[in-house]
N, C-alpha and C. Protein backbone atom coordinates (compact mmCIF):
# COMPACT_ATOMS: atom_id res chain seq x y z
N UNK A 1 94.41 101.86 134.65
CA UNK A 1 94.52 102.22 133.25
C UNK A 1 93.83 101.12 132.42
N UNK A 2 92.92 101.79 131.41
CA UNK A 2 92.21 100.44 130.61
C UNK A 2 93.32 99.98 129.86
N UNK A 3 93.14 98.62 129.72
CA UNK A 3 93.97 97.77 128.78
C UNK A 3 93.00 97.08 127.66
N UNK A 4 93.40 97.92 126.25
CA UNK A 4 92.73 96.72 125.88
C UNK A 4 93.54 96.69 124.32
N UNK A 5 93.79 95.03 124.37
CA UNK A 5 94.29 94.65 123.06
C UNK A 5 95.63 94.95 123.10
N UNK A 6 95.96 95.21 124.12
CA UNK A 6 97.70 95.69 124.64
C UNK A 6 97.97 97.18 124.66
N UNK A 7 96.51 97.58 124.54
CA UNK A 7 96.93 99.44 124.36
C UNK A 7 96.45 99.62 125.63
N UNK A 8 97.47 100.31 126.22
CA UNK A 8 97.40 101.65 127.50
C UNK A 8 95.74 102.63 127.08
N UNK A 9 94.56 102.53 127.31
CA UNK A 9 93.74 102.90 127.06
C UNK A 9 94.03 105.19 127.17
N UNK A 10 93.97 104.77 128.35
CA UNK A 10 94.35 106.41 129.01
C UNK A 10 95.83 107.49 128.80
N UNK A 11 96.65 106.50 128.76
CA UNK A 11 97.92 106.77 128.07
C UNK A 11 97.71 107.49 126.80
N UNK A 12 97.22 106.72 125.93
CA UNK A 12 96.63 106.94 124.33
C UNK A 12 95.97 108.54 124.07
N UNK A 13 94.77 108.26 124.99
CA UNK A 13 94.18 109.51 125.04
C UNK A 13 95.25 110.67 125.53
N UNK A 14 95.96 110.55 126.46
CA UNK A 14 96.76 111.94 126.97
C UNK A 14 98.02 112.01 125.74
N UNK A 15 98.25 110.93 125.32
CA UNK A 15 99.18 111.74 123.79
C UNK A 15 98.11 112.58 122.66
N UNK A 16 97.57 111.87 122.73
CA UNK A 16 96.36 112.11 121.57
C UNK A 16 96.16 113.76 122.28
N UNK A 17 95.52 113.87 123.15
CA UNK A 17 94.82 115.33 123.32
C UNK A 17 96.34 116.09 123.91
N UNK A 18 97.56 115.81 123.80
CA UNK A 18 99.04 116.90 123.74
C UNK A 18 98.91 117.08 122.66
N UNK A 19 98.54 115.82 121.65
CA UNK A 19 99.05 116.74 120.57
C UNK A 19 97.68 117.22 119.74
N UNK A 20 96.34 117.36 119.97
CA UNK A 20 95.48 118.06 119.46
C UNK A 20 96.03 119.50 120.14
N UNK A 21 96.75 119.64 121.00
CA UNK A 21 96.69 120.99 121.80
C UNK A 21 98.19 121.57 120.96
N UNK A 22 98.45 121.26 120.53
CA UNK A 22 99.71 121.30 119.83
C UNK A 22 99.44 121.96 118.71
N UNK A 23 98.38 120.72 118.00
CA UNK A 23 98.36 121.57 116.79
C UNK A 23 97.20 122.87 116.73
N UNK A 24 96.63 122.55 117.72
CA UNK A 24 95.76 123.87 118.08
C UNK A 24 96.41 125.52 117.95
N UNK A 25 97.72 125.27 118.71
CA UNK A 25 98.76 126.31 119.21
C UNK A 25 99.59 126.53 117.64
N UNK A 26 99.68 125.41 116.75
CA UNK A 26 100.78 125.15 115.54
C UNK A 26 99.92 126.44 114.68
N UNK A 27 98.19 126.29 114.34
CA UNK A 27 97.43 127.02 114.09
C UNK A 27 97.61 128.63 114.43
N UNK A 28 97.28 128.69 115.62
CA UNK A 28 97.64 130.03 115.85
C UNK A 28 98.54 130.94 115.60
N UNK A 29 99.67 129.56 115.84
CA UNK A 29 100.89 131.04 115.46
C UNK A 29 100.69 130.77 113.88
N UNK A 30 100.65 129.68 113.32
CA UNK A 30 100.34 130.44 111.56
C UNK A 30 99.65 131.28 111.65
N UNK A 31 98.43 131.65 112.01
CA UNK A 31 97.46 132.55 111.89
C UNK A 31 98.18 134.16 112.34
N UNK A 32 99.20 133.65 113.13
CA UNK A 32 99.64 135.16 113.81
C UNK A 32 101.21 135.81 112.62
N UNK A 33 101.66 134.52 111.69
CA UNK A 33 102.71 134.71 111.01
C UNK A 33 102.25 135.03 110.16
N UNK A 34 101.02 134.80 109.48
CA UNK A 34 99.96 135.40 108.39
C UNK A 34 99.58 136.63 108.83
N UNK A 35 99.59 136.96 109.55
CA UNK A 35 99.11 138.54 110.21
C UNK A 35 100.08 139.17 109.94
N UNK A 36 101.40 139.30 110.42
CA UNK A 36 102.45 139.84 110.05
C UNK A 36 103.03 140.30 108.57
N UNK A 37 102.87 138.75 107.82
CA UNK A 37 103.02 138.96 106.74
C UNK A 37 101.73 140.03 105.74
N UNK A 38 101.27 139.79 106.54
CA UNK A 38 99.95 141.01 106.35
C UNK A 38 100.31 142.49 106.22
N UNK A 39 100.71 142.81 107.52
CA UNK A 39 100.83 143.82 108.01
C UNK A 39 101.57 143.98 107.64
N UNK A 40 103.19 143.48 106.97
CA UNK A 40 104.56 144.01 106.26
C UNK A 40 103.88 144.22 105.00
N UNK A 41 103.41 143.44 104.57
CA UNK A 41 103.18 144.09 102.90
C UNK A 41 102.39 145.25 103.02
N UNK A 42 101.22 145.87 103.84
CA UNK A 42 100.27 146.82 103.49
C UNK A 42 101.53 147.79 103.59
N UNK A 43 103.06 147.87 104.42
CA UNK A 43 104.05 148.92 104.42
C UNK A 43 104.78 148.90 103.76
N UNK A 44 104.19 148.08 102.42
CA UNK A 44 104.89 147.95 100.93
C UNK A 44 105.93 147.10 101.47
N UNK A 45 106.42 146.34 102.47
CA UNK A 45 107.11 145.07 101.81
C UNK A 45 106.99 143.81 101.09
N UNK A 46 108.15 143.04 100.24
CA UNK A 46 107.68 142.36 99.29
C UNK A 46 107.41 140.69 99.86
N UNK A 47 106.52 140.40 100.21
CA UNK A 47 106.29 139.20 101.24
C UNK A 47 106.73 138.19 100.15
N UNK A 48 106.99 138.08 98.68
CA UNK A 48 107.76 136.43 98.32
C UNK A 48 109.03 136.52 98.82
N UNK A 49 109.80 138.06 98.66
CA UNK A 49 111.46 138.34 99.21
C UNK A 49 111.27 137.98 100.11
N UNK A 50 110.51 138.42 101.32
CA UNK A 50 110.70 138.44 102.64
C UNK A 50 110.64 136.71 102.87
N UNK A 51 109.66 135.83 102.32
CA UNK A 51 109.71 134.44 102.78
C UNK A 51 111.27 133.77 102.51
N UNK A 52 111.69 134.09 100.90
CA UNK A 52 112.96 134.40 100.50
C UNK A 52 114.20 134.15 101.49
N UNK A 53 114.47 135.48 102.18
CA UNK A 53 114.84 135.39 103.09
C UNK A 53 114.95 135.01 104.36
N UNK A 54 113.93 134.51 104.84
CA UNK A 54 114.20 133.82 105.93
C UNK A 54 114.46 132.42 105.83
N UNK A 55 114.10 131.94 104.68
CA UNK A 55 114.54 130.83 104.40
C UNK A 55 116.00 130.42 104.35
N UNK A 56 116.61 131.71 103.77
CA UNK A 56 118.22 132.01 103.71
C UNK A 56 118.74 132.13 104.95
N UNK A 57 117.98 132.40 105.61
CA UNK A 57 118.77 133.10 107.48
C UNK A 57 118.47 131.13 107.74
N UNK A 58 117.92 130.51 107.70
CA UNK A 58 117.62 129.14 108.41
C UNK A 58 118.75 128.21 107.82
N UNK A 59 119.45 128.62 106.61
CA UNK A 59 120.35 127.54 106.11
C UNK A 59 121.42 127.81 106.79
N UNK A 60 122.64 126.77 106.86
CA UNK A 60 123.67 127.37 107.40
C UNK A 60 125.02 128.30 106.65
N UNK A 61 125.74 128.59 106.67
CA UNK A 61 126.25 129.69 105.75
C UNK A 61 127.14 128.91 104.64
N UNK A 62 127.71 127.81 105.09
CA UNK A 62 128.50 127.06 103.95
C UNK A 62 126.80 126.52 103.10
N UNK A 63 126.20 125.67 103.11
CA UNK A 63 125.35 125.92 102.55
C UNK A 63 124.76 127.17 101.55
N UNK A 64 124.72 128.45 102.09
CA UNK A 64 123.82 129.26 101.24
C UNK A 64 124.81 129.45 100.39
N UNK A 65 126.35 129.67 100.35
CA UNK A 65 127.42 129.79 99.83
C UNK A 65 127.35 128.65 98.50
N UNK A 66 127.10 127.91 98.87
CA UNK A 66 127.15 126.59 98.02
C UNK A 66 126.26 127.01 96.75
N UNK A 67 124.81 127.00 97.67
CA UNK A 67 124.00 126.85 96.60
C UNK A 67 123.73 128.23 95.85
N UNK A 68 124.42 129.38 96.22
CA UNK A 68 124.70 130.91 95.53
C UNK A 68 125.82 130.57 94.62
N UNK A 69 126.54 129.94 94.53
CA UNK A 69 127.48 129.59 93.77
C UNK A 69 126.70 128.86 92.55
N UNK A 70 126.24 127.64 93.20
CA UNK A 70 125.48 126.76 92.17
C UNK A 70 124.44 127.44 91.23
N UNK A 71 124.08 128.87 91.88
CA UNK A 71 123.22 129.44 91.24
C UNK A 71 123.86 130.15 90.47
N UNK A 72 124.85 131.11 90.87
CA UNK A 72 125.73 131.82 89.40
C UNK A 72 126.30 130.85 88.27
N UNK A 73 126.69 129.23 88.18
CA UNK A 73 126.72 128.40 87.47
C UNK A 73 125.67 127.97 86.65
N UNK A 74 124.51 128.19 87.29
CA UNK A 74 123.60 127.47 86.22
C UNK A 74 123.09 128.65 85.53
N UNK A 75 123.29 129.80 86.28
CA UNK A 75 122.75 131.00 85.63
C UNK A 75 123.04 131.50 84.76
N UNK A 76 124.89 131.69 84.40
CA UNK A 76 125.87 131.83 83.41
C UNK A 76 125.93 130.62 82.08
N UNK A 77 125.57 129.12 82.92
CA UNK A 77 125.40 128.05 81.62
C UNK A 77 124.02 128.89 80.78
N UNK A 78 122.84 129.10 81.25
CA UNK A 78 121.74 130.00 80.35
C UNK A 78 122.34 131.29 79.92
N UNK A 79 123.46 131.87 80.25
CA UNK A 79 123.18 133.13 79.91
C UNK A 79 122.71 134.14 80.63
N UNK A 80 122.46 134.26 81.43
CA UNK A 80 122.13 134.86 82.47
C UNK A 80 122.84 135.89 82.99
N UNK A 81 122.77 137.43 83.66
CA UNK A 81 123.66 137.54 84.99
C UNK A 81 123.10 137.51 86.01
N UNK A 82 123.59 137.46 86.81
CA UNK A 82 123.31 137.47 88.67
C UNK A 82 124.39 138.50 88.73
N UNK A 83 123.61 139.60 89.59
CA UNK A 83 124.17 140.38 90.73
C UNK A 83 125.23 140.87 90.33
């Protein structure tokens, strides 16, 4: 293994090209989650809801609770209704 300057020469390179291959793959599937989101809207769904929501499915439920709450509070301080 080259050494130089205290760096693992070859080491370096095999992280380096995992993670060019990584983000190679990180690419694609955006490219393939952009497709989708493609393909749901041309069947008239609303792709800001839809991001919307999955964002909501990723929080955990005391969380979304929280901040649905926090939202009928700040919504009602303006004047507002919600739902």
């Amino acid at each position: 293994m080259t050494d130089v300057g205290g760096i693992a020469g070859e080491a370096l390179r095999n992280f380096i090209e995992r993670i060019e291959r990584l983000e190679e793959e990180k690419k694609a599937l955006a490219d393939d989650i952009k497709d989708v989101f493609a393909e749901s809207k041309a069947h008239g769904f609303d792709v800001k809801i839809m991001r919307q929501l999955i964002r909501l499915r990723k929080m955990e439920d005391d969380a979304r609770k929280e901040m649905d709450a926090l939202l009928d509070v700040y919504a009602h301080a303006l004047g507002m209704e919600r739902g």
